[in-house]
C-alpha atoms as a PDB file:
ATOM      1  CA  UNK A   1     134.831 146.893  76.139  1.00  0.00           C
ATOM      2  CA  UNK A   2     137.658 145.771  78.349  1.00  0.00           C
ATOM      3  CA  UNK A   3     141.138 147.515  77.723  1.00  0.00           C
ATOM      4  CA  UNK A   4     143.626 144.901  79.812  1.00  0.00           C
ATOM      5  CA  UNK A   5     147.131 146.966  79.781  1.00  0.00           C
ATOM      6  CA  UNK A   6     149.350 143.586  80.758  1.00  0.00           C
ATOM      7  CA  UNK A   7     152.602 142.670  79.110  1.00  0.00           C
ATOM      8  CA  UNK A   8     152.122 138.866  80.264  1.00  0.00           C
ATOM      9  CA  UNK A   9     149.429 136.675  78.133  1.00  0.00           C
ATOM     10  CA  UNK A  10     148.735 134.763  81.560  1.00  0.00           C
ATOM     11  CA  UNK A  11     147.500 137.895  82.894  1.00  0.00           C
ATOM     12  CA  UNK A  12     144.849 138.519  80.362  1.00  0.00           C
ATOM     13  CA  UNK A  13     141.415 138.347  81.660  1.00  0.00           C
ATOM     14  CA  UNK A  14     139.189 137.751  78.622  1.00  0.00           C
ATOM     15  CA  UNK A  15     135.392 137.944  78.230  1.00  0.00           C
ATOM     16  CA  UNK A  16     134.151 135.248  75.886  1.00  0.00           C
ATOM     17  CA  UNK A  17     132.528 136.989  73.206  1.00  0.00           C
ATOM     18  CA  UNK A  18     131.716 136.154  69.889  1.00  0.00           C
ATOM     19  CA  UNK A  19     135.529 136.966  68.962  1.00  0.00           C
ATOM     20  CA  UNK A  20     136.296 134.034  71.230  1.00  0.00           C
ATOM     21  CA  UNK A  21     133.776 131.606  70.123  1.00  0.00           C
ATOM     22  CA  UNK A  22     133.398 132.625  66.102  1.00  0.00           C
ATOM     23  CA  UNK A  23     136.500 134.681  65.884  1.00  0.00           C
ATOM     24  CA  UNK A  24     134.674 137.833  64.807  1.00  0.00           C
ATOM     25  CA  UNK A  25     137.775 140.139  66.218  1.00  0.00           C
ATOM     26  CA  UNK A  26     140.484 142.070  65.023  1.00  0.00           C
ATOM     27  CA  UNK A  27     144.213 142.382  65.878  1.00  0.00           C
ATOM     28  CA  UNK A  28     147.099 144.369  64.691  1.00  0.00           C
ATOM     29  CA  UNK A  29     150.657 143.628  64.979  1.00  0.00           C
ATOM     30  CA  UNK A  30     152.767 146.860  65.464  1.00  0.00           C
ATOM     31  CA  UNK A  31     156.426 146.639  65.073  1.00  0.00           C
ATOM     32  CA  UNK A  32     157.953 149.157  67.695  1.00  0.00           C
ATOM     33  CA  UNK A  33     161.642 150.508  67.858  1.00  0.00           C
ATOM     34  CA  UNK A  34     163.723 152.505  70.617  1.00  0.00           C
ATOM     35  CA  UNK A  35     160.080 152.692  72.187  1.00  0.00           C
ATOM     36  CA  UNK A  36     158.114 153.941  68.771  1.00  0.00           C
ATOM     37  CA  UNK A  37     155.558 152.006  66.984  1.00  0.00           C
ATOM     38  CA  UNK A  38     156.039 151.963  63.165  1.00  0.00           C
ATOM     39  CA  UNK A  39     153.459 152.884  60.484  1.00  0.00           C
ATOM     40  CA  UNK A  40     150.802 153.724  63.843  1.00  0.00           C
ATOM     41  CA  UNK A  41     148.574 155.645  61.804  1.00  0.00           C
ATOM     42  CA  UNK A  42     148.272 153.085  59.058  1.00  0.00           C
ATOM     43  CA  UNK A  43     147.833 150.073  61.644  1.00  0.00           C
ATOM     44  CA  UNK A  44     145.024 152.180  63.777  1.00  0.00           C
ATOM     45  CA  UNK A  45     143.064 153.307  60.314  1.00  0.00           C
ATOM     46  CA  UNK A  46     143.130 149.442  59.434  1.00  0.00           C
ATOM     47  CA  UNK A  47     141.830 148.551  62.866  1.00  0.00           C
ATOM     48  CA  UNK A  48     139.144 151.166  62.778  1.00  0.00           C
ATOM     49  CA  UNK A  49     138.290 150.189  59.099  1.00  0.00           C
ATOM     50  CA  UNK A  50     137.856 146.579  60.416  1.00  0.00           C
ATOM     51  CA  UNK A  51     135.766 147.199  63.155  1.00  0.00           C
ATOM     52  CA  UNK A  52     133.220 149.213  61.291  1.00  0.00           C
ATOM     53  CA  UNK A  53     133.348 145.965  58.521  1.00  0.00           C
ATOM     54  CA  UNK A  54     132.765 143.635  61.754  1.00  0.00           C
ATOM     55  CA  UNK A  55     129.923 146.220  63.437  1.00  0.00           C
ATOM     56  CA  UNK A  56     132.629 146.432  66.862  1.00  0.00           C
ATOM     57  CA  UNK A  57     131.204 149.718  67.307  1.00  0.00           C
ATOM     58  CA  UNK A  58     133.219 152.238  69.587  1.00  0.00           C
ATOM     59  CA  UNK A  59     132.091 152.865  73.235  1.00  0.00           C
ATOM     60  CA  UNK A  60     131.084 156.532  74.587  1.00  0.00           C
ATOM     61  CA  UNK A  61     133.922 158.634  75.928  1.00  0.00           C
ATOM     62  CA  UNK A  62     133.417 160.495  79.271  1.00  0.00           C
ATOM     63  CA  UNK A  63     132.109 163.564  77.306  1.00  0.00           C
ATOM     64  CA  UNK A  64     129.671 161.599  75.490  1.00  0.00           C
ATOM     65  CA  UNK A  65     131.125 161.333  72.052  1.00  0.00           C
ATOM     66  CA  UNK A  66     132.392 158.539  70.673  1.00  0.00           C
ATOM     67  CA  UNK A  67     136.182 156.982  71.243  1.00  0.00           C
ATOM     68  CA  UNK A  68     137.723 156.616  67.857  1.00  0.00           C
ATOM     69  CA  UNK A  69     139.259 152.871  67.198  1.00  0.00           C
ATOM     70  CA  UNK A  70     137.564 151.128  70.298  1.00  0.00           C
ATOM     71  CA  UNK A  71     139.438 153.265  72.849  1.00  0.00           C
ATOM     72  CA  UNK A  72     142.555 152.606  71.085  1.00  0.00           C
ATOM     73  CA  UNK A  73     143.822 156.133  70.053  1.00  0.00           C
ATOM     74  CA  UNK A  74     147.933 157.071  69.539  1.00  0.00           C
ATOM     75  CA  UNK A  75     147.706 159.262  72.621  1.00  0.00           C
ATOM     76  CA  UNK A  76     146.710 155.435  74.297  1.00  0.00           C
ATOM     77  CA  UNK A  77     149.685 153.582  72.292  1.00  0.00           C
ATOM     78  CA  UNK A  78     151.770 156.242  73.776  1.00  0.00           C
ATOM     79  CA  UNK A  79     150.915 155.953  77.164  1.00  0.00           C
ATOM     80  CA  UNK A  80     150.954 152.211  77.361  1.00  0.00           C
ATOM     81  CA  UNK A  81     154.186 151.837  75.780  1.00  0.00           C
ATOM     82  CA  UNK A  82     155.767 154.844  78.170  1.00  0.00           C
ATOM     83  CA  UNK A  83     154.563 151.619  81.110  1.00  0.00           C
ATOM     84  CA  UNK A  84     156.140 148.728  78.813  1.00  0.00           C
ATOM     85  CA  UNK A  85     159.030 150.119  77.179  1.00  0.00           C
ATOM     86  CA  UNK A  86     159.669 147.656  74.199  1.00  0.00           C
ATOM     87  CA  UNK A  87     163.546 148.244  72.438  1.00  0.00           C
ATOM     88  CA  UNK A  88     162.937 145.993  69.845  1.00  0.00           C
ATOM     89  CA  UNK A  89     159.640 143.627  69.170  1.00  0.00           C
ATOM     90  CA  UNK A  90     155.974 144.968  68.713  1.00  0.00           C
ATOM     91  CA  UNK A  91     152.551 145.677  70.666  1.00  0.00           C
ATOM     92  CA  UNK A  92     149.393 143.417  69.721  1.00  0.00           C
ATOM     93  CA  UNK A  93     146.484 145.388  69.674  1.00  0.00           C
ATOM     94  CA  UNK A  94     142.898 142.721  69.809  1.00  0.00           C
ATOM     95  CA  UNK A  95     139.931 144.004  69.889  1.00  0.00           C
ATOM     96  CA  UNK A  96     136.085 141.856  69.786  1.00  0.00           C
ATOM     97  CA  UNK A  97     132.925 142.543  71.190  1.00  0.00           C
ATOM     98  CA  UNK A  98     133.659 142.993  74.943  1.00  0.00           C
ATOM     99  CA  UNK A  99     137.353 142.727  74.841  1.00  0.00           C
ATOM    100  CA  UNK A 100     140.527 145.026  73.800  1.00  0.00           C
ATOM    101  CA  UNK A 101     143.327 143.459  74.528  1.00  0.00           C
ATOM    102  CA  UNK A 102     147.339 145.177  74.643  1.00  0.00           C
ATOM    103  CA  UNK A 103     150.499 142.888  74.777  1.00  0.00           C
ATOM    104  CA  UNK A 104     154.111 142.777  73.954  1.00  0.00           C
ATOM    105  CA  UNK A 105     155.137 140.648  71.423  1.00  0.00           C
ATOM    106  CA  UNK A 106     158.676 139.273  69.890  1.00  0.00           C
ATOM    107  CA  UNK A 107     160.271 140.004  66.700  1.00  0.00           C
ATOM    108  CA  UNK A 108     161.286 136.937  66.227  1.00  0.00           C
ATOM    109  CA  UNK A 109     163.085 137.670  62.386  1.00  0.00           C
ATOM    110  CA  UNK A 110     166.719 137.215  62.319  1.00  0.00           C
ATOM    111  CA  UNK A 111     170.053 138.802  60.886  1.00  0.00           C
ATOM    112  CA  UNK A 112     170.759 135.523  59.629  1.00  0.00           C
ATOM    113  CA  UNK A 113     167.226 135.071  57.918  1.00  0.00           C
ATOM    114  CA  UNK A 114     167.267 138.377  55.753  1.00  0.00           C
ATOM    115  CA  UNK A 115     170.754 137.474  54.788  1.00  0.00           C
ATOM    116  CA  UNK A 116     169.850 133.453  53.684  1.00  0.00           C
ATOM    117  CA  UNK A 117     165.925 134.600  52.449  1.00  0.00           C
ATOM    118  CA  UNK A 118     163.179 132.476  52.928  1.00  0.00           C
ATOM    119  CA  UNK A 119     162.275 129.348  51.267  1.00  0.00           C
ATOM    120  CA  UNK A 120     158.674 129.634  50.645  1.00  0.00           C
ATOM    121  CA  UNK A 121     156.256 126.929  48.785  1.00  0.00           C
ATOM    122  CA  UNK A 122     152.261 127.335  47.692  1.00  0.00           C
ATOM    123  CA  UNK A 123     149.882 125.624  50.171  1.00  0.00           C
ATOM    124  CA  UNK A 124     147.354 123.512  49.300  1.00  0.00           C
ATOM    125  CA  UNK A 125     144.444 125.643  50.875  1.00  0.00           C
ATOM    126  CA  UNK A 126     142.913 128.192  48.774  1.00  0.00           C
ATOM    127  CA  UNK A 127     141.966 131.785  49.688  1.00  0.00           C
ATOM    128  CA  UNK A 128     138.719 132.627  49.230  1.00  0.00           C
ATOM    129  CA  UNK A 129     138.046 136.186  47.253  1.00  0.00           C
ATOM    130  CA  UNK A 130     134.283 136.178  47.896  1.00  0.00           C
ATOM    131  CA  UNK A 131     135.069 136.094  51.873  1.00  0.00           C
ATOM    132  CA  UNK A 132     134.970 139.270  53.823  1.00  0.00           C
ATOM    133  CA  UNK A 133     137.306 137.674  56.017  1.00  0.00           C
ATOM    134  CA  UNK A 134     140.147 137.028  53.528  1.00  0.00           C
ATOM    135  CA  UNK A 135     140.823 140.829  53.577  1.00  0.00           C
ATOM    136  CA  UNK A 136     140.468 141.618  57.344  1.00  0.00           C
ATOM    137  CA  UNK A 137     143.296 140.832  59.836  1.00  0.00           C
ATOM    138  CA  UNK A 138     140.944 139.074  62.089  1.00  0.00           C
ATOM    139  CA  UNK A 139     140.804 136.673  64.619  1.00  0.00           C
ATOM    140  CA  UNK A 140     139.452 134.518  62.455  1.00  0.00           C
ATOM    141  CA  UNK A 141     142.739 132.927  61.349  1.00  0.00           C
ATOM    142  CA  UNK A 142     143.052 129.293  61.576  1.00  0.00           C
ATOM    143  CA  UNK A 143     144.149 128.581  57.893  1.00  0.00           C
ATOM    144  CA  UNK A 144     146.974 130.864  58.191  1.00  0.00           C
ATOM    145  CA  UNK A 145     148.400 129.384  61.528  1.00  0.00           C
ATOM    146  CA  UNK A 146     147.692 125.694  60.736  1.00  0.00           C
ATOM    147  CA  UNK A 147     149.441 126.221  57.396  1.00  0.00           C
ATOM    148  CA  UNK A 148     152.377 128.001  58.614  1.00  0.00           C
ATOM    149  CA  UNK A 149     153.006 125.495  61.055  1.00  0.00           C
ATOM    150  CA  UNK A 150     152.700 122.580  58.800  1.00  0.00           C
ATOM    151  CA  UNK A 151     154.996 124.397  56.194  1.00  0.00           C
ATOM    152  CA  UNK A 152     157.364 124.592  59.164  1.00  0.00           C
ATOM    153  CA  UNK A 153     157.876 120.428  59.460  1.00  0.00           C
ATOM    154  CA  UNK A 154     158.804 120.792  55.714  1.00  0.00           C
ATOM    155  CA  UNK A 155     161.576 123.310  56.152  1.00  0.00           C
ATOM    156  CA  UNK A 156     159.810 125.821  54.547  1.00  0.00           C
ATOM    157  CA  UNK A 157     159.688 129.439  55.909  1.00  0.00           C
ATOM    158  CA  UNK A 158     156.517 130.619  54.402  1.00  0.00           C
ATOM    159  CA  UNK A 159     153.762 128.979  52.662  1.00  0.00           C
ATOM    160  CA  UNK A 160     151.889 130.628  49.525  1.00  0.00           C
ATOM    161  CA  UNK A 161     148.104 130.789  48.632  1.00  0.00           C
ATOM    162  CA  UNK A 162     146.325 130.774  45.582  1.00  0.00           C
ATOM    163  CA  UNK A 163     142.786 131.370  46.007  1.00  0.00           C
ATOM    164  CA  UNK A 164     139.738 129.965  43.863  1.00  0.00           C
ATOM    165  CA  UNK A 165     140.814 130.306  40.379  1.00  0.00           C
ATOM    166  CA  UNK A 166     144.624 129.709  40.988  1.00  0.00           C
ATOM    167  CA  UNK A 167     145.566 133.588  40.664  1.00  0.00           C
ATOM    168  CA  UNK A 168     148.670 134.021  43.551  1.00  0.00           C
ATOM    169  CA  UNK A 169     147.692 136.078  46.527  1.00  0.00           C
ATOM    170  CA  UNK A 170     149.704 135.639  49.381  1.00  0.00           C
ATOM    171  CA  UNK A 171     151.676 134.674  52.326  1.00  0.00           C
ATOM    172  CA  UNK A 172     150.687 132.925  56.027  1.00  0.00           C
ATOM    173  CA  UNK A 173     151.762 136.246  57.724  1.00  0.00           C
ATOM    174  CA  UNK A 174     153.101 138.173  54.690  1.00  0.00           C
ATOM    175  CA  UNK A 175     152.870 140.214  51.381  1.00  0.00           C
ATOM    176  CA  UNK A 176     153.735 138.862  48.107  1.00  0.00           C
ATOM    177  CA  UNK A 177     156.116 140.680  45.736  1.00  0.00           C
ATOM    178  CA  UNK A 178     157.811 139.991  42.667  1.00  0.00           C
ATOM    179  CA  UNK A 179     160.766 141.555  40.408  1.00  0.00           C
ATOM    180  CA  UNK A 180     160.857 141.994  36.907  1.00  0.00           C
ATOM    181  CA  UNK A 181     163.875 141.924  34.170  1.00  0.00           C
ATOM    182  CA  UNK A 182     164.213 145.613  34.005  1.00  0.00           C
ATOM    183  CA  UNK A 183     162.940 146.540  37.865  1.00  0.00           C
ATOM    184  CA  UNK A 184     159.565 146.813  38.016  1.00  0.00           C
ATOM    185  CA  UNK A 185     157.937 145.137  41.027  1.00  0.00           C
ATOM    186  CA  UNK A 186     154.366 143.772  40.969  1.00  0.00           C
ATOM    187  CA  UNK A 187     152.356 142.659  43.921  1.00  0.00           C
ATOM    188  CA  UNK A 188     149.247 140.625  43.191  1.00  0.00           C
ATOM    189  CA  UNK A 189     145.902 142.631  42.936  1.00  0.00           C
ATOM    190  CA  UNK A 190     143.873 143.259  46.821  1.00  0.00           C
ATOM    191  CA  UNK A 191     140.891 141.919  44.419  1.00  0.00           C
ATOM    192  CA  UNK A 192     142.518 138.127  44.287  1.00  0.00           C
ATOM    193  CA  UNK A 193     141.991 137.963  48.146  1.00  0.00           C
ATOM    194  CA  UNK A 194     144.285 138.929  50.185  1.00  0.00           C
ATOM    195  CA  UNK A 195     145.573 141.035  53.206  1.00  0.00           C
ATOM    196  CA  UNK A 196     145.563 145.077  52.526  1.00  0.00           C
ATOM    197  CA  UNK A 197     149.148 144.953  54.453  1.00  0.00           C
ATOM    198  CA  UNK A 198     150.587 147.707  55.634  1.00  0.00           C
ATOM    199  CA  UNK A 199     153.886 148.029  54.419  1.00  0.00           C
ATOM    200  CA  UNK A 200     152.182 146.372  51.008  1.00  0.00           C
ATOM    201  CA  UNK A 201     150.054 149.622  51.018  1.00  0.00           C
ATOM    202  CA  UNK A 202     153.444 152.494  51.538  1.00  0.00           C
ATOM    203  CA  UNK A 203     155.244 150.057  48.835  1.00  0.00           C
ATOM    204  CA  UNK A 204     151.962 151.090  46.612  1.00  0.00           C
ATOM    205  CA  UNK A 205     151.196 154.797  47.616  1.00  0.00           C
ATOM    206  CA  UNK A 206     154.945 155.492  47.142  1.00  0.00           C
ATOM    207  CA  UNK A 207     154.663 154.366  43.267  1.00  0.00           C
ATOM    208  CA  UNK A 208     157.485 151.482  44.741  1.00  0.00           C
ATOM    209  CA  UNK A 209     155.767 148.619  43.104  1.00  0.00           C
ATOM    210  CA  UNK A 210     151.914 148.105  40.931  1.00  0.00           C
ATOM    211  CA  UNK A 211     149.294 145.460  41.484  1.00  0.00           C
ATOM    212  CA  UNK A 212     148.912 142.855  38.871  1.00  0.00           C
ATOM    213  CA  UNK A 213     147.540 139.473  38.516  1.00  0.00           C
ATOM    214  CA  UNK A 214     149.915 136.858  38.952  1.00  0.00           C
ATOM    215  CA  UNK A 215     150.325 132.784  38.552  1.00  0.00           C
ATOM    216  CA  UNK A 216     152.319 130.162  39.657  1.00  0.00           C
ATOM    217  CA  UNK A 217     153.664 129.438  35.963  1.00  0.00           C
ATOM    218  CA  UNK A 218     154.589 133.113  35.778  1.00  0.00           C
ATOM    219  CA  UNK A 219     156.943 132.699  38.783  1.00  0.00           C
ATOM    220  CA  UNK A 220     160.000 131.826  36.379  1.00  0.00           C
ATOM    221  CA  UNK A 221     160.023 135.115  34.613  1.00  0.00           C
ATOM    222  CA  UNK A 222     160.989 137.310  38.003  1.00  0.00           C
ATOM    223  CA  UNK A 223     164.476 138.242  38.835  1.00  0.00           C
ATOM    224  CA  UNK A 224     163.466 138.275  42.355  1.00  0.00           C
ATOM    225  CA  UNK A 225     160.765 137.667  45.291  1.00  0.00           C
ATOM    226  CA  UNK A 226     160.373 139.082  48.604  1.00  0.00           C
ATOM    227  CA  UNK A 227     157.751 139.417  51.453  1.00  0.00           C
ATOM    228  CA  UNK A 228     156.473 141.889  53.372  1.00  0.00           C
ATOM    229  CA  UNK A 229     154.485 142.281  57.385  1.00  0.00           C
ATOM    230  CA  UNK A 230     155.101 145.215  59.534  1.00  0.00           C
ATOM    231  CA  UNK A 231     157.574 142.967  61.648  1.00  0.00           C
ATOM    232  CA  UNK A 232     159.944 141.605  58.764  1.00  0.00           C
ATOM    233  CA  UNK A 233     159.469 144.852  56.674  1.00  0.00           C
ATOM    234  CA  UNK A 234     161.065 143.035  53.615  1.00  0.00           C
ATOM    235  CA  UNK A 235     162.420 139.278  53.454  1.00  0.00           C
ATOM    236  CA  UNK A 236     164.552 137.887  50.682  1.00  0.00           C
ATOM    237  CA  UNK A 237     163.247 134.955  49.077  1.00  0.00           C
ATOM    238  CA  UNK A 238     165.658 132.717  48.014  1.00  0.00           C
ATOM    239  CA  UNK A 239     163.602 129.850  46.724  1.00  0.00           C
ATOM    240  CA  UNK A 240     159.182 129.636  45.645  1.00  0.00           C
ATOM    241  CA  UNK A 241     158.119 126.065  44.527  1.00  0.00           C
ATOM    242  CA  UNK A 242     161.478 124.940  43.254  1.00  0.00           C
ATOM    243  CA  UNK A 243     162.661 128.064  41.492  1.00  0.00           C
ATOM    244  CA  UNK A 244     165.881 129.690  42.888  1.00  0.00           C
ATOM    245  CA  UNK A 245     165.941 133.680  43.152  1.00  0.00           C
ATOM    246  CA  UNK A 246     169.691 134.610  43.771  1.00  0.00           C
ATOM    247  CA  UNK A 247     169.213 138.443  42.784  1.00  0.00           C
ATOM    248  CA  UNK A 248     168.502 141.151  45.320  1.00  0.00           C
ATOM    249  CA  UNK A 249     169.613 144.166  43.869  1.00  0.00           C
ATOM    250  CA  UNK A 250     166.173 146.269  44.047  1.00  0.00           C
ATOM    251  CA  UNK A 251     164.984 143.679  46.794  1.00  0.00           C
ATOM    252  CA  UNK A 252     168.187 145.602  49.242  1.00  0.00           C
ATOM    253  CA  UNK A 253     167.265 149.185  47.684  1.00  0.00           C
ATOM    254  CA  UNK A 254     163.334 148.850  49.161  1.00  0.00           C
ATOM    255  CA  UNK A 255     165.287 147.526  52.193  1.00  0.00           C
ATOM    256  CA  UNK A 256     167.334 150.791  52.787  1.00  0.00           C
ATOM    257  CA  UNK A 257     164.481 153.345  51.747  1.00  0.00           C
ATOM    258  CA  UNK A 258     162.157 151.234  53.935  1.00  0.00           C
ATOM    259  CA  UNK A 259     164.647 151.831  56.840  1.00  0.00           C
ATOM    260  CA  UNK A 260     164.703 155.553  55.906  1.00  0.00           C
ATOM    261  CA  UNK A 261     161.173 157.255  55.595  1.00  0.00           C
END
């Protein structure tokens, strides 16, 4: 493997691989603050998990035993972000067969975003549960790009899939949560296909919200909807497939204990 430590994309020097032609890669997307990545240990446990799934077996260290993660260690996150200081956006960690790749990224969410919500729709492409690749964050990601960007020319922030049997599973780039009458939040079950997100996975370990099968005629009985990625955190949604959601009373309380542990 190749570790390229460049902040520019047009600096990258990239040996096709079968990530490049097949997509069989990873990446993480690591939101980083004042110079400190957020939720490391959770992104670089998903990465390793990944690349056992995908056989991108680890290389031999100096001392002959194996480098956790494909080289990519906190100790190396640390040391590559004292050379790229980054105030506010993230670091892109990709990693395929001969390749492991660090850049800079923006945050591109805005103040004025989280304080309109997003407008979010259901796509017309389903997820596929039987799919290994539904539940990696691999490179393998054309549905979720092409989508996105055709949800864009719409006006809509965020498009929603439904996989094979129309049970809800997800956003593009996001999590997928939802607000009951008296509080409790549901997020639809990792079995329906979908991303094991990070911040989706503290929301769960923290006893914050429960997993629970979910469909697009049960959307009218929630008080209110947000999404989650390790960049947005939580975003309001203001409108799903027609339906208005003007409450955010728990939706701003996950906001400030996010901000907080």
């Amino acid at each position: 493997m190749i570790i390229e430590r460049r902040k520019e994309r047009r600096d990258m020097k990239v040996d096709t691989d079968d990530g490049y032609y097949y997509g069989l890669g990873i990446f993480e997307t690591i939101a980083v603050e004042n110079n400190r990545p957020q939720f490391l240990e959770e992104h670089l446990q998903r990465l390793s998990r990944s690349m056992r799934i995908l056989r991108l077996l680890p290389r031999r260290n100096e001392e002959g035993g194996a480098e956790c993660r494909g080289g990519i260690t906190e100790r190396r996150v640390n040391e590559w972000l004292e050379e790229h200081p980054i105030t506010h956006g993230a670091l892109k960690i990709t990693v395929s067969e001969k390749n492991v790749l660090l850049e800079e990224k923006r945050n591109i969410y805005t103040r004025m975003q989280y304080e309109q919500g997003f407008t979010t729709d259901f796509s017309y492409v389903r997820r596929n549960s039987t799919s290994i690749f539904t539940y990696l964050k691999s490179l393998n990601y054309g549905d979720n790009i092409w989508e996105k960007r055709k949800a864009r020319k719409r006006g809509i922030d965020e498009p929603i899939f439904l996989n094979e049997h129309g049970e809800i599973c997800e956003g593009a780039v996001s999590n997928l949560f939802f607000v009951e009458e008296g509080g409790r939040v549901v997020t639809p079950k990792l079995s329906c296909g979908l991303l094991r997100g990070v911040v989706r996975q503290v929301l769960l370990e923290r006893g914050m919200a429960e997993e629970a099968v979910i469909y697009p005629k049960d959307i009218k009985h929630y008080k209110e909807v947000f999404l989650t990625n390790s960049l947005m955190r939580i975003m309001p949604v203001r409108n799903l497939a027609g339906y208005d959601y003007k409450e955010r009373v728990i939706t701003r309380k996950l906001m400030e204990w996010l901000e907080r542990i």
